[in-house]
PDB file of N, CA and C in Angstrom:
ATOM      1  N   UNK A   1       0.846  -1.192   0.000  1.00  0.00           N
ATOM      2  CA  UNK A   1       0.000   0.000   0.000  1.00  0.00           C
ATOM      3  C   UNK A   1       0.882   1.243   0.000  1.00  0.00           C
ATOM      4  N   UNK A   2       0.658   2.152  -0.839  1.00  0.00           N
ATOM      5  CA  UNK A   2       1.308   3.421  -1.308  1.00  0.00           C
ATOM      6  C   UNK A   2       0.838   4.514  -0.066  1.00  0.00           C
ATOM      7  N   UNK A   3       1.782   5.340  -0.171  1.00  0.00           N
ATOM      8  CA  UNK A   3       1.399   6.444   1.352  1.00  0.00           C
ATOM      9  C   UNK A   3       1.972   7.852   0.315  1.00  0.00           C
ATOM     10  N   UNK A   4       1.095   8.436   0.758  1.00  0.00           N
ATOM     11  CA  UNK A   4       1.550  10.132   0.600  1.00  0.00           C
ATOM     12  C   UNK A   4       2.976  10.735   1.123  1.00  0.00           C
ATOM     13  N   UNK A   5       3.087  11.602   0.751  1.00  0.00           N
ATOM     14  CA  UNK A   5       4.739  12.067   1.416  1.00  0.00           C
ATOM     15  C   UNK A   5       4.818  13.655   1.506  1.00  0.00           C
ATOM     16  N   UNK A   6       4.926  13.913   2.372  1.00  0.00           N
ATOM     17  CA  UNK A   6       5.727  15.062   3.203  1.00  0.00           C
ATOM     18  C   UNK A   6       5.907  15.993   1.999  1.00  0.00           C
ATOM     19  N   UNK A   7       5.718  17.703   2.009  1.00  0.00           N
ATOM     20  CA  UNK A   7       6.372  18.534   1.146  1.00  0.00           C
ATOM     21  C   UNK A   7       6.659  19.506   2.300  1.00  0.00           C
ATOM     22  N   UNK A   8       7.577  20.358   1.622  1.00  0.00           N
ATOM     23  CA  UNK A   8       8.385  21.525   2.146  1.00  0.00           C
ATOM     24  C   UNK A   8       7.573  22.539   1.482  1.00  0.00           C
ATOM     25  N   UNK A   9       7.337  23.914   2.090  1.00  0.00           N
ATOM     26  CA  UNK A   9       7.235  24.725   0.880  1.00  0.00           C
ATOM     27  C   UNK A   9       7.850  25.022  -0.287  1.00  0.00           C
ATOM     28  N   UNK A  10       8.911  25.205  -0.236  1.00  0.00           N
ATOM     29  CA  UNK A  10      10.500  25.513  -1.022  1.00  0.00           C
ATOM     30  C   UNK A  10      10.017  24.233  -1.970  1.00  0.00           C
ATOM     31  N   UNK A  11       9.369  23.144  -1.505  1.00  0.00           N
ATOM     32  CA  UNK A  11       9.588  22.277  -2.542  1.00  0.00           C
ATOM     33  C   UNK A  11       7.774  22.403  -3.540  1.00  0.00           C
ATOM     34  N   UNK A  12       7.291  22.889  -2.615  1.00  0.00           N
ATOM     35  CA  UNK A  12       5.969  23.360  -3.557  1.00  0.00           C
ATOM     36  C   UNK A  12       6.041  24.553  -4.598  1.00  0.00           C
ATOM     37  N   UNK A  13       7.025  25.194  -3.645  1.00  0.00           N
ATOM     38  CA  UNK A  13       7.755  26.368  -5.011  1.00  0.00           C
ATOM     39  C   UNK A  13       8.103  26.301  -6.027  1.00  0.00           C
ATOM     40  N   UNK A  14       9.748  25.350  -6.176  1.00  0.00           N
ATOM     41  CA  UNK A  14       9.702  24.465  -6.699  1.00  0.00           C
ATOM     42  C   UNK A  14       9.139  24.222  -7.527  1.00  0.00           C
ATOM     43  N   UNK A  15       8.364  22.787  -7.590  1.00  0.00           N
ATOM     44  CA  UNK A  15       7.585  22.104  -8.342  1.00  0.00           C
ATOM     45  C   UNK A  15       6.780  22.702  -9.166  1.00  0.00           C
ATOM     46  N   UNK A  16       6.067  23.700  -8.436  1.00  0.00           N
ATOM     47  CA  UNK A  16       5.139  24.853  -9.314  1.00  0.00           C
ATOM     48  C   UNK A  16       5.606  25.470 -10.624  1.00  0.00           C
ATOM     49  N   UNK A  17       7.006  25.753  -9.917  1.00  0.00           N
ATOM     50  CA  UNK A  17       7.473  26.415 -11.208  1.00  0.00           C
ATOM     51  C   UNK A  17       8.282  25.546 -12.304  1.00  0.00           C
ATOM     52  N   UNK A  18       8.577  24.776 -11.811  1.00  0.00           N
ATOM     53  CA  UNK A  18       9.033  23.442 -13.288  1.00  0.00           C
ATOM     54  C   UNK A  18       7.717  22.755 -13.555  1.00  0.00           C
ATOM     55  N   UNK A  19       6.883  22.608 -12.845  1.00  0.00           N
ATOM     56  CA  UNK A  19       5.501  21.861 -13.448  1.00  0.00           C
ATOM     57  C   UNK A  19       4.309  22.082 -13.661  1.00  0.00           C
ATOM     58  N   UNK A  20       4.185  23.376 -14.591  1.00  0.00           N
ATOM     59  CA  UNK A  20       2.385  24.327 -14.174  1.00  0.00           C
ATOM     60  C   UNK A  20       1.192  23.021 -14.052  1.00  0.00           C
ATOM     61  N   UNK A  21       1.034  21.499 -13.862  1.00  0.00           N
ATOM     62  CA  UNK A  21       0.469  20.672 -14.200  1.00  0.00           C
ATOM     63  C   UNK A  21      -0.120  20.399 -12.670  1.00  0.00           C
ATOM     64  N   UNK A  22       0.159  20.582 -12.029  1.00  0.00           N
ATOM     65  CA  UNK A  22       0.695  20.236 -10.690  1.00  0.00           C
ATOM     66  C   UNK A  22      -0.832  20.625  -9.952  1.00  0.00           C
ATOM     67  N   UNK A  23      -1.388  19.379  -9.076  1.00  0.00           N
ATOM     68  CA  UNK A  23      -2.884  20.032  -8.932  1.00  0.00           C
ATOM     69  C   UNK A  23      -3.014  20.264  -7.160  1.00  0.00           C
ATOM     70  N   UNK A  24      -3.471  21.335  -7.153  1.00  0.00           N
ATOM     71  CA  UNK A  24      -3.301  21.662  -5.210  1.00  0.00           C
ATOM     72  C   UNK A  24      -5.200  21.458  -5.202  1.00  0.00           C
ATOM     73  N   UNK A  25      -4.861  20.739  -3.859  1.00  0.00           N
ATOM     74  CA  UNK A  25      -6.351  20.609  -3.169  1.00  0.00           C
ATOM     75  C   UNK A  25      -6.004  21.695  -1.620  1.00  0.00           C
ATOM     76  N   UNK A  26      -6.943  22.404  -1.298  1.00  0.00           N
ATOM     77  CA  UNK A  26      -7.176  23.264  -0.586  1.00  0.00           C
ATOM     78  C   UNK A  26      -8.245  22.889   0.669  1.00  0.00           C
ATOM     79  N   UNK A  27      -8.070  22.041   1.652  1.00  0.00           N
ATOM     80  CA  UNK A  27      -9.169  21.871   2.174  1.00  0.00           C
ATOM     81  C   UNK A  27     -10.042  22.276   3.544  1.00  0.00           C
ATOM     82  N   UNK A  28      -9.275  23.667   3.366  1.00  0.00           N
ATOM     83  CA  UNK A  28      -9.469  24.542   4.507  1.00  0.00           C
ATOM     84  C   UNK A  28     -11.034  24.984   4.457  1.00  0.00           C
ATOM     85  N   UNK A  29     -11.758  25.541   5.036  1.00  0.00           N
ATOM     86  CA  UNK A  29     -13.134  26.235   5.016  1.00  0.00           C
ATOM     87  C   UNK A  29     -13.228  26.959   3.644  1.00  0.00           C
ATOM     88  N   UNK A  30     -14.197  27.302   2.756  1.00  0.00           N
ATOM     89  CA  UNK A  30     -14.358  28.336   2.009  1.00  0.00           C
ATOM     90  C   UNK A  30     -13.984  29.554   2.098  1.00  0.00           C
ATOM     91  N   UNK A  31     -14.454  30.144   3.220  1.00  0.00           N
ATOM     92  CA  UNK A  31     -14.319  31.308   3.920  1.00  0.00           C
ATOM     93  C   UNK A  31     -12.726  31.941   4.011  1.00  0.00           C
ATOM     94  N   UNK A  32     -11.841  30.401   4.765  1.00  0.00           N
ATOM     95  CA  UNK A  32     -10.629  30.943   4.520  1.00  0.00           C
ATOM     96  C   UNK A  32     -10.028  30.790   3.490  1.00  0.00           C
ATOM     97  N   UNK A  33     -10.378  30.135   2.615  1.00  0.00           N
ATOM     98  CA  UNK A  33     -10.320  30.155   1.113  1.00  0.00           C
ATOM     99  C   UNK A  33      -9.982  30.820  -0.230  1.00  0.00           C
ATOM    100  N   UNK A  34     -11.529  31.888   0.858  1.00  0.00           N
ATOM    101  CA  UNK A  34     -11.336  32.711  -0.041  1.00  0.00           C
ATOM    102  C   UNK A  34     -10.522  34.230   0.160  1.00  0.00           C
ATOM    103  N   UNK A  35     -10.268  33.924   1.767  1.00  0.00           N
ATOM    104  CA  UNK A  35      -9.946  35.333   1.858  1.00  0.00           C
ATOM    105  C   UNK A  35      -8.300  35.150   1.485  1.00  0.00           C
ATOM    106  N   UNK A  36      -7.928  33.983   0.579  1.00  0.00           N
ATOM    107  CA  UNK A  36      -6.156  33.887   0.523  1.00  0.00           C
ATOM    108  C   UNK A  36      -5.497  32.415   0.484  1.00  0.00           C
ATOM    109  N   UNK A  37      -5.577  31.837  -0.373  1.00  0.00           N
ATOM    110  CA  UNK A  37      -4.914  30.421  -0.933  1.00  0.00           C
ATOM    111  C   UNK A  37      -3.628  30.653  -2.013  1.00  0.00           C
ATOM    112  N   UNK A  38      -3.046  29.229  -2.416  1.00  0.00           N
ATOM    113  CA  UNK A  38      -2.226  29.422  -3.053  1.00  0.00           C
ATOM    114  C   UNK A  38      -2.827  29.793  -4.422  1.00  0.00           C
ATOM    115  N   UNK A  39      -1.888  30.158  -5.920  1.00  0.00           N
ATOM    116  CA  UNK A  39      -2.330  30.442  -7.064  1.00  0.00           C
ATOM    117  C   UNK A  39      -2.751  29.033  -7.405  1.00  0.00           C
ATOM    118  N   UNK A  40      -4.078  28.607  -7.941  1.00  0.00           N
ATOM    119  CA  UNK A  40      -4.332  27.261  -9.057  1.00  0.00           C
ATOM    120  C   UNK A  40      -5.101  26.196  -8.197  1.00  0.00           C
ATOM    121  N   UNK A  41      -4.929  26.841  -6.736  1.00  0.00           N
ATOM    122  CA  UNK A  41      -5.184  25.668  -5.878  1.00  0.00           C
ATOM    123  C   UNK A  41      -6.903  25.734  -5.738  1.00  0.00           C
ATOM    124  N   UNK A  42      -7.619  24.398  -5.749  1.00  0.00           N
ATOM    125  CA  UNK A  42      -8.881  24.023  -5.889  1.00  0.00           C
ATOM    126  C   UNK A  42      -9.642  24.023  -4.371  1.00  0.00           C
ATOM    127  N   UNK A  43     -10.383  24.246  -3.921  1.00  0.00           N
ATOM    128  CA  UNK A  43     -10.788  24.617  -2.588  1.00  0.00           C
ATOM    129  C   UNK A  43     -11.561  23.201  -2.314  1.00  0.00           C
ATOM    130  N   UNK A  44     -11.114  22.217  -1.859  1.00  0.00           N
ATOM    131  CA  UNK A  44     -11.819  21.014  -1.872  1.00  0.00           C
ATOM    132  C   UNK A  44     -12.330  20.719  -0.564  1.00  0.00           C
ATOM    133  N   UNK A  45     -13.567  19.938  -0.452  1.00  0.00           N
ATOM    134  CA  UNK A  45     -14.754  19.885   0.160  1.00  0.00           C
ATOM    135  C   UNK A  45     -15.218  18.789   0.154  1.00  0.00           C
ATOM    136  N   UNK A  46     -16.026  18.579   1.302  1.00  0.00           N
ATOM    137  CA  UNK A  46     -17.117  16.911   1.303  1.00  0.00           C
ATOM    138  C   UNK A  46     -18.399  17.445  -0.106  1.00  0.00           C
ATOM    139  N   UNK A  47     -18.324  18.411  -0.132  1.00  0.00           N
ATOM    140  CA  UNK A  47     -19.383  18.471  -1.328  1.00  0.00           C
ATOM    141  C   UNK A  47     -18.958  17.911  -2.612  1.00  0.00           C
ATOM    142  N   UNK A  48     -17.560  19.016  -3.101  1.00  0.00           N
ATOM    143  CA  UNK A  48     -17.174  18.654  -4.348  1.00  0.00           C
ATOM    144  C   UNK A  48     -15.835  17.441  -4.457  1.00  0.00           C
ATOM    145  N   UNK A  49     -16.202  16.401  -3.288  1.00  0.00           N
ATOM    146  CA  UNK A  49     -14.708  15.656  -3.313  1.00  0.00           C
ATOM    147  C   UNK A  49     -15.287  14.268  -4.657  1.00  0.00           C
ATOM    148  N   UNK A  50     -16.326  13.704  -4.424  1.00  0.00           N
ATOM    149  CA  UNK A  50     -16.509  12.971  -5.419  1.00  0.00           C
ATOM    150  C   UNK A  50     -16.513  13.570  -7.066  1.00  0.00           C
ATOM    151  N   UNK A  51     -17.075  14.642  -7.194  1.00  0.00           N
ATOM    152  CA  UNK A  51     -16.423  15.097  -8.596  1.00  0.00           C
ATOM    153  C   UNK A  51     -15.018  15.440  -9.038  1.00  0.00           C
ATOM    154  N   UNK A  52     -14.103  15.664  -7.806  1.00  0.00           N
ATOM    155  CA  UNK A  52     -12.886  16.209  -7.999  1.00  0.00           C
ATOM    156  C   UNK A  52     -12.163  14.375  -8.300  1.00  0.00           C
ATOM    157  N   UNK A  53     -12.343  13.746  -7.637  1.00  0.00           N
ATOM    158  CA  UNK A  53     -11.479  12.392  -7.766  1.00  0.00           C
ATOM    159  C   UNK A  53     -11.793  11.814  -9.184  1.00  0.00           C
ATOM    160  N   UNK A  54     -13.198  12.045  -9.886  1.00  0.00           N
ATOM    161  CA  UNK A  54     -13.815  11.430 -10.761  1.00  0.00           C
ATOM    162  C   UNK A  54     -12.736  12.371 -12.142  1.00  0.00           C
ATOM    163  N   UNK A  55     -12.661  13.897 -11.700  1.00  0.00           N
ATOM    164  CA  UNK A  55     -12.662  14.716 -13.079  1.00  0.00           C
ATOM    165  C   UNK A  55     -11.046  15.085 -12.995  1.00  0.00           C
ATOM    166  N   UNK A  56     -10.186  14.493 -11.888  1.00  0.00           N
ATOM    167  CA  UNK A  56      -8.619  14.684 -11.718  1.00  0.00           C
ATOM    168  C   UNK A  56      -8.208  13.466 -12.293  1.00  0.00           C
ATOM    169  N   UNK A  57      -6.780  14.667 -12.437  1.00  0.00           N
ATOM    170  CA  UNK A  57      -5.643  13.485 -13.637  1.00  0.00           C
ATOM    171  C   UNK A  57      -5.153  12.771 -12.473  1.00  0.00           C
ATOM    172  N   UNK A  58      -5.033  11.588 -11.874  1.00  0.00           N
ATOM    173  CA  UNK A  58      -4.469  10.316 -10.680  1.00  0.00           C
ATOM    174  C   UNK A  58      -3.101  10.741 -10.877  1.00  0.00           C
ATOM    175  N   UNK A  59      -2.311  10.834 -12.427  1.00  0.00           N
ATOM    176  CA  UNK A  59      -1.225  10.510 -12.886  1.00  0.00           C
ATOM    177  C   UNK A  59      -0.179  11.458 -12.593  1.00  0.00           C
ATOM    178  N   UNK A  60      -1.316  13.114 -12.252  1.00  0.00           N
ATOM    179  CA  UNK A  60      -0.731  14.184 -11.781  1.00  0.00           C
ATOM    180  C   UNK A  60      -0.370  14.688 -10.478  1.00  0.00           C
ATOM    181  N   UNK A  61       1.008  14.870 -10.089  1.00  0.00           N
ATOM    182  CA  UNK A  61       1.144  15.170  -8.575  1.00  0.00           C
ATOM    183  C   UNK A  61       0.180  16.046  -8.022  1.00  0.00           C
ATOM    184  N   UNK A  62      -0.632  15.863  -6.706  1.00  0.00           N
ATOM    185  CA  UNK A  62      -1.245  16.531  -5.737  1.00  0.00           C
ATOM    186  C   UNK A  62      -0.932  16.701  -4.766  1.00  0.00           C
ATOM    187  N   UNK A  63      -0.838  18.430  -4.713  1.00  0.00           N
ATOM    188  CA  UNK A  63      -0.559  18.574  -3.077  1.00  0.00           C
ATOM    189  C   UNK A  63      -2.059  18.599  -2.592  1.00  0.00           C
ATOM    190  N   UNK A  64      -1.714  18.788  -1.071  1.00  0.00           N
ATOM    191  CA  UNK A  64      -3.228  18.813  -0.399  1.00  0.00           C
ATOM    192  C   UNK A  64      -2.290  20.146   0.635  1.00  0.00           C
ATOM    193  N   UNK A  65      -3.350  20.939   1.064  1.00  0.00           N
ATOM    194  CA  UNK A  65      -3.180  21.946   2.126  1.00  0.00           C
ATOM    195  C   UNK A  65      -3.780  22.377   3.096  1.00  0.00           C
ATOM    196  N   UNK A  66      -3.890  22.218   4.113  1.00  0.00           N
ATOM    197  CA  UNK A  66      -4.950  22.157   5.123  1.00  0.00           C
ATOM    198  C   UNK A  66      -4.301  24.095   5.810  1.00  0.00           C
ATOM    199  N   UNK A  67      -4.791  23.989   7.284  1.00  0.00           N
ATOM    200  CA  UNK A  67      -4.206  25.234   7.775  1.00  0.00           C
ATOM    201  C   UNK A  67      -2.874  25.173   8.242  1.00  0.00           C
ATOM    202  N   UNK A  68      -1.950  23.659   9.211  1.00  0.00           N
ATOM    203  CA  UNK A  68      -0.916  24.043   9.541  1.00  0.00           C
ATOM    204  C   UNK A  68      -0.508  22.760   9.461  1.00  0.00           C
ATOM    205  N   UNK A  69      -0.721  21.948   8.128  1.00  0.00           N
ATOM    206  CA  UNK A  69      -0.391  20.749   7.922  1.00  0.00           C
ATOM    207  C   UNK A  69      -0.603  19.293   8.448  1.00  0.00           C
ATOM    208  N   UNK A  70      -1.497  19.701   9.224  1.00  0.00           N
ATOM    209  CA  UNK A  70      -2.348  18.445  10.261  1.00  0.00           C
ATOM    210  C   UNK A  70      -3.423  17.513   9.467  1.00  0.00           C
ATOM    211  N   UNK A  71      -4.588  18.257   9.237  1.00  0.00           N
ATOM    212  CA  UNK A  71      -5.413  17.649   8.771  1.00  0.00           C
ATOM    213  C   UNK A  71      -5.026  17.287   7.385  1.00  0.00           C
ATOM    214  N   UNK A  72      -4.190  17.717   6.683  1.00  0.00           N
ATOM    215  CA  UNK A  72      -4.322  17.257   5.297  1.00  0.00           C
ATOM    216  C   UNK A  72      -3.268  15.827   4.933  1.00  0.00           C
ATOM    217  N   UNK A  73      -2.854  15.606   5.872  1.00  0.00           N
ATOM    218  CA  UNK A  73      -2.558  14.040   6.136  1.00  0.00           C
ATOM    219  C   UNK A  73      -2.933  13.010   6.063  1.00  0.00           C
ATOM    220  N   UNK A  74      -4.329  13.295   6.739  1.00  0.00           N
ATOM    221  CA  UNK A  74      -5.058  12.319   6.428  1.00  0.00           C
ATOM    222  C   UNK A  74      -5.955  12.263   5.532  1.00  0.00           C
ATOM    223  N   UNK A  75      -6.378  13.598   4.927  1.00  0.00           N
ATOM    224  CA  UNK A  75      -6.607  13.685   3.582  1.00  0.00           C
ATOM    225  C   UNK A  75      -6.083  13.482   2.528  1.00  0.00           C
ATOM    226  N   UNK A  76      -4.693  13.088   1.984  1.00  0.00           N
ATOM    227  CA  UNK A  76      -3.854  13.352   1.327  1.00  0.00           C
ATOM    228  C   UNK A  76      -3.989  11.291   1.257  1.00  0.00           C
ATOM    229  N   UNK A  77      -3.374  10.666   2.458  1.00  0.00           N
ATOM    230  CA  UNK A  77      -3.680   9.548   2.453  1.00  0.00           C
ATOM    231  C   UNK A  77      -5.141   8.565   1.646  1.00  0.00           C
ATOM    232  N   UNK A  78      -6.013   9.411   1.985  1.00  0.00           N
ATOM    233  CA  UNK A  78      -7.406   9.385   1.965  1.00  0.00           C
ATOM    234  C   UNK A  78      -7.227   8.999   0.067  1.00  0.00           C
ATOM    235  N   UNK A  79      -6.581  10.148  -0.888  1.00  0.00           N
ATOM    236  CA  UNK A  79      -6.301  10.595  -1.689  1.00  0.00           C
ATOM    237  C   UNK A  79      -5.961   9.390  -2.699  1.00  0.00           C
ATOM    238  N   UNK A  80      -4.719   9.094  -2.073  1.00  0.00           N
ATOM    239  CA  UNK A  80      -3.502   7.962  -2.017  1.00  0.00           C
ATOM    240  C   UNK A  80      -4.794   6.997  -2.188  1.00  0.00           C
ATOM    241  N   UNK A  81      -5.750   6.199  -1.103  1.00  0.00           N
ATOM    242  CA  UNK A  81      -6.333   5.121  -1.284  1.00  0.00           C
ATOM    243  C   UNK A  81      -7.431   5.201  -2.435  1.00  0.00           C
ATOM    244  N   UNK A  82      -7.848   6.455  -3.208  1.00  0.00           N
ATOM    245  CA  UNK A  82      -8.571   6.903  -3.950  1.00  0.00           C
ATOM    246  C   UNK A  82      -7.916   6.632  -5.418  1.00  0.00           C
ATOM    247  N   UNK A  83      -6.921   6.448  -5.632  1.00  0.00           N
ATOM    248  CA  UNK A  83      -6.011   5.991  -6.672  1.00  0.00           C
ATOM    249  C   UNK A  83      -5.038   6.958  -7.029  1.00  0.00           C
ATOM    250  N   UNK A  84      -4.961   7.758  -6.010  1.00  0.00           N
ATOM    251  CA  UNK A  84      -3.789   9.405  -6.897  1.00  0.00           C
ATOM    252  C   UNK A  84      -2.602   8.608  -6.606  1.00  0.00           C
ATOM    253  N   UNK A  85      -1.407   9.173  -7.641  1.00  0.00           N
ATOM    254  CA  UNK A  85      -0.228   8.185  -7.707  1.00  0.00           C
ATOM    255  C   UNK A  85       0.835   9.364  -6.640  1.00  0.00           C
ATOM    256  N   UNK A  86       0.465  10.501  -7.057  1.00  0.00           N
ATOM    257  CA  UNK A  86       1.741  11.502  -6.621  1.00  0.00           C
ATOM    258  C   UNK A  86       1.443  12.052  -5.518  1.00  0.00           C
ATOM    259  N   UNK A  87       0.691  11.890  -4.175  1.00  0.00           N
ATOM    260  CA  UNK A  87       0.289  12.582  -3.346  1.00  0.00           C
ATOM    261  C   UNK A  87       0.912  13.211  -2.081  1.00  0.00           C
ATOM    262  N   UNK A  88       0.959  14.288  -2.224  1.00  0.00           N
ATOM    263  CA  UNK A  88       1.919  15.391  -0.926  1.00  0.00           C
ATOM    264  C   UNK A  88       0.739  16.233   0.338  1.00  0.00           C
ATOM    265  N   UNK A  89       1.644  16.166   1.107  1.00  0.00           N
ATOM    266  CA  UNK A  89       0.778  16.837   2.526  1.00  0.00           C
ATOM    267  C   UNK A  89       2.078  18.142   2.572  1.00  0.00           C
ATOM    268  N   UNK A  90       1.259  19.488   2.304  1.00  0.00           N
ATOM    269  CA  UNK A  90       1.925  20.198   2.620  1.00  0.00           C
ATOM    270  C   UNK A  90       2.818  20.476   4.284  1.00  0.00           C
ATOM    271  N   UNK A  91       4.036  19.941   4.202  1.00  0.00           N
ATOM    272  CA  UNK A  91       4.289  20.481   6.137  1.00  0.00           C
ATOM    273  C   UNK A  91       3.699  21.851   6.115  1.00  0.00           C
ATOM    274  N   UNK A  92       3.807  22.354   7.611  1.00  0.00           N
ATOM    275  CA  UNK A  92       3.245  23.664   7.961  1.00  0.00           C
ATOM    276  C   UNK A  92       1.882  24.397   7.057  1.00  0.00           C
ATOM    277  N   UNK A  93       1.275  23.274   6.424  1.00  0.00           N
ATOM    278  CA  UNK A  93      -0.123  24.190   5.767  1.00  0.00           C
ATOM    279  C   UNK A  93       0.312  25.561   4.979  1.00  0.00           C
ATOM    280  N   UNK A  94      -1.269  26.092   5.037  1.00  0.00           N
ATOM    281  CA  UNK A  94      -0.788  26.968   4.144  1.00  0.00           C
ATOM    282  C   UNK A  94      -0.597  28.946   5.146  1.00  0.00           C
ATOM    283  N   UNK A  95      -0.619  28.098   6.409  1.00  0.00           N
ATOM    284  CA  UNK A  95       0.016  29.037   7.446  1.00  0.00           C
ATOM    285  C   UNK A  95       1.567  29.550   7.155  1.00  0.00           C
ATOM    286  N   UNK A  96       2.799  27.976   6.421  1.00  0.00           N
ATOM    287  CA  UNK A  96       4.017  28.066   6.164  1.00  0.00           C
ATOM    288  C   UNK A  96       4.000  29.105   5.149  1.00  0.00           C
ATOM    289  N   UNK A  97       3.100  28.755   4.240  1.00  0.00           N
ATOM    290  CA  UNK A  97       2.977  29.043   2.237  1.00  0.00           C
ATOM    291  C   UNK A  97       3.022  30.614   2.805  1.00  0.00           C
ATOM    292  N   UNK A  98       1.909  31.061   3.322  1.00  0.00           N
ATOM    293  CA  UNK A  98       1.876  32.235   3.588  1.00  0.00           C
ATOM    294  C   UNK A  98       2.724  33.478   3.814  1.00  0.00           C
ATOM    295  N   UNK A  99       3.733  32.545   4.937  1.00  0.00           N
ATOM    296  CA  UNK A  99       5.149  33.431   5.925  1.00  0.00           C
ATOM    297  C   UNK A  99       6.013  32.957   4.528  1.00  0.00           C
ATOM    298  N   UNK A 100       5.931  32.322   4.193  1.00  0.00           N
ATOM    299  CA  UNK A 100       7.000  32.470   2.885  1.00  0.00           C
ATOM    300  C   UNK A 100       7.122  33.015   1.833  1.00  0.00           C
ATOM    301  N   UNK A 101       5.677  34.052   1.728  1.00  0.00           N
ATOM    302  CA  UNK A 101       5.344  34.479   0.504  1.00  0.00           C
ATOM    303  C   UNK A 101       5.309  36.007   0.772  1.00  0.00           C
ATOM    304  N   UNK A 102       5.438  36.698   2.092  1.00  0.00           N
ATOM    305  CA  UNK A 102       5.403  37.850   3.170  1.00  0.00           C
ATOM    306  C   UNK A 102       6.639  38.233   2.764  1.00  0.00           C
TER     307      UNK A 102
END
């Protein structure tokens, strides 16, 4: 059984910029969502999670981003058992993304 793996920001940086392909799940509240996420990243939800698994490329790396890298662990895993091949848990959420982008 395949497991998700650990990202750095630096390495979401990174990746972003050698791979515009690259699909971020966001699975913080709407609210905080909207007031400030990364660029491209999809705001994912118990509403829209069955269309997102159905209408995503598996083949394409996913990060997942929660607020300070906790919950999206086990989302990210969750992900992983869903059939995604490339799956990342942002460390430090997107609390890190943030102070790094300041």
């Amino acid at each position: 059984m395949s497991s998700f793996q650990h990202f750095s920001v630096n390495q979401l940086i990174q990746l972003s910029e050698s791979n515009p392909d690259i699909q971020i799940a966001d699975i913080r509240d709407a609210a905080s969502f909207e007031s400030g996420h990364v660029e491209g990243a999809i705001n994912l939800s118990n509403e829209n999670l069955a269309n997102f698994i159905a209408e995503a490329d598996m083949d394409l790396p996913l990060i997942v981003i929660c607020y300070h890298g906790i919950s999206s662990q086990s989302a990210a895993q969750y992900l992983v058992e869903q059939g995604f091949d490339h799956v990342y848990s942002l460390d430090g959420g997107y609390q890190a993304w943030r102070e790094a982008h300041t």
